[in-house]
C-alpha atoms as a PDB file:
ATOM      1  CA  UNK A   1       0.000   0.000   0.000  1.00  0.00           C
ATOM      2  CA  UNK A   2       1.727   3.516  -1.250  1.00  0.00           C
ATOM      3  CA  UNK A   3       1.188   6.254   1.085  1.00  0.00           C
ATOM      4  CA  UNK A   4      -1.843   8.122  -1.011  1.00  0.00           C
ATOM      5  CA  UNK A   5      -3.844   5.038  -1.744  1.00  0.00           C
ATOM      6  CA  UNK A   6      -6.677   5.384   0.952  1.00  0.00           C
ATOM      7  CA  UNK A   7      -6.839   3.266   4.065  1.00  0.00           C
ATOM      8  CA  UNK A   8      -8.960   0.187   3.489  1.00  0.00           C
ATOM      9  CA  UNK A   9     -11.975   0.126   5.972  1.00  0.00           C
ATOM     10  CA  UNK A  10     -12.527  -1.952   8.757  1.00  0.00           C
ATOM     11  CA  UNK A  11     -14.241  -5.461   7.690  1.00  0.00           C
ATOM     12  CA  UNK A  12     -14.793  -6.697  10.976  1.00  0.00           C
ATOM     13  CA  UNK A  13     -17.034  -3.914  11.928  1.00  0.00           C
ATOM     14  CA  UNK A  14     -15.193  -3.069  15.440  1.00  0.00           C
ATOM     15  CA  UNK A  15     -13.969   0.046  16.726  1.00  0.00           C
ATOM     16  CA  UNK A  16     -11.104   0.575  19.062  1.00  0.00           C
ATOM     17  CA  UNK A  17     -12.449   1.761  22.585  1.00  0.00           C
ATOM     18  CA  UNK A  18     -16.432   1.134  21.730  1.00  0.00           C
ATOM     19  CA  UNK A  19     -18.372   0.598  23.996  1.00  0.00           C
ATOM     20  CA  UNK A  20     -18.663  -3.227  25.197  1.00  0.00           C
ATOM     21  CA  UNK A  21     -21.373  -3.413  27.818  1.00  0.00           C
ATOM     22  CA  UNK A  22     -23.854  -4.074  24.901  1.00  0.00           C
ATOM     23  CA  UNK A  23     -22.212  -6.851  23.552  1.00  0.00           C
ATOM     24  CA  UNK A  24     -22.946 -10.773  23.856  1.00  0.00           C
ATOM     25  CA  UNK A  25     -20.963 -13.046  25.435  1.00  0.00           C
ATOM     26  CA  UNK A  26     -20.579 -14.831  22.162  1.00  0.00           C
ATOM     27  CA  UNK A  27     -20.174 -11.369  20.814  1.00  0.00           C
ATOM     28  CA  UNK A  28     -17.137 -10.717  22.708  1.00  0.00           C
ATOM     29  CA  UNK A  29     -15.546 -14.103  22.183  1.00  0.00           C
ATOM     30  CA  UNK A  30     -15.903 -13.382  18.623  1.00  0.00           C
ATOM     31  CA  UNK A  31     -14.696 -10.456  18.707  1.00  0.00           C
ATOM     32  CA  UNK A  32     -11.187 -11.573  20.947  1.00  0.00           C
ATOM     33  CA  UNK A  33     -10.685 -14.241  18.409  1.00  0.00           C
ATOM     34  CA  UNK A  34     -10.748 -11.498  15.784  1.00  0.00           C
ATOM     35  CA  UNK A  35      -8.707  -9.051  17.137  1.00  0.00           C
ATOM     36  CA  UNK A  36      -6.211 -12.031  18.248  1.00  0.00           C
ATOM     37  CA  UNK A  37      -6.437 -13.092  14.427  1.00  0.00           C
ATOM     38  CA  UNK A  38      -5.189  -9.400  13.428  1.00  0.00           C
ATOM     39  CA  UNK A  39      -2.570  -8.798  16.573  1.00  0.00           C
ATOM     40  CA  UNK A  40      -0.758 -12.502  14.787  1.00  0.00           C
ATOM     41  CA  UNK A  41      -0.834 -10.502  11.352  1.00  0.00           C
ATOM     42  CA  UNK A  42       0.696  -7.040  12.265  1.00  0.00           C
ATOM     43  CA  UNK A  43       3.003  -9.236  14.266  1.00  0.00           C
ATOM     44  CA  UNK A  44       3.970 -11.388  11.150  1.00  0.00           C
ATOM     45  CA  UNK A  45       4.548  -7.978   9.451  1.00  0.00           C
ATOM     46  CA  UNK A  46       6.366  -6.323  12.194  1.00  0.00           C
ATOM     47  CA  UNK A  47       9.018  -9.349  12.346  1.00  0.00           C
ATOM     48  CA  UNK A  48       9.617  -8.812   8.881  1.00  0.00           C
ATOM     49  CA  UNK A  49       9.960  -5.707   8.261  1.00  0.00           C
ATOM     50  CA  UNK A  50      12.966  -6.066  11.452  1.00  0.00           C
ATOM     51  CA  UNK A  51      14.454  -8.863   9.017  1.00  0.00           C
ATOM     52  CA  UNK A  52      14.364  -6.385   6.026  1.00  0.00           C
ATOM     53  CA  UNK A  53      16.054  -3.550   8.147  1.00  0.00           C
ATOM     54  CA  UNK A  54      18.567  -5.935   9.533  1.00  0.00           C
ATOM     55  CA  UNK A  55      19.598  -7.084   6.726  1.00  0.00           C
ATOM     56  CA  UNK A  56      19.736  -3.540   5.000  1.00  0.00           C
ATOM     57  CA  UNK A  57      21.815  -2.373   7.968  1.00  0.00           C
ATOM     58  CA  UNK A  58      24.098  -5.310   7.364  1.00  0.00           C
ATOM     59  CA  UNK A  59      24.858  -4.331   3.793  1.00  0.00           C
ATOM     60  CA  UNK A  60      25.626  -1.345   4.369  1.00  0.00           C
ATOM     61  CA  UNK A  61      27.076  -0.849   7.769  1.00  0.00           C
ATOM     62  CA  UNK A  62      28.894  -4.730   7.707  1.00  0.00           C
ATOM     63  CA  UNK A  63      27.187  -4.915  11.152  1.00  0.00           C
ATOM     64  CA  UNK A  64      23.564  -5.906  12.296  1.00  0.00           C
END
């Protein structure tokens, strides 16, 4: 994703900090599994992106 493409928009329907009182039991399991889902995925990306910066820092500096 370039910087000027827009943001894609939230699929799962959830907002950081809503409200939860309202919300099922089932509801909030759901919704834990889904957010757990995406916290494994940014991690995935995260730990990558450190491999790609090591590695560029290694070329270039000879050290990591």
């Amino acid at each position: 994703m370039d910087w000027d493409e827009p943001k894609a928009k939230s699929q799962s329907g959830h907002t950081i900090g809503e409200p939860l009182d309202k919300l099922s039991k089932d509801e909030l399991e759901s919704r834990m599994k889904s957010l757990e889902g995406e916290i494994a995925r940014v991690k995935a990306e995260l730990e990558q992106k450190k491999k790609h910066e090591a590695a560029a820092a290694e070329l270039f500096t000879g050290k990591s």
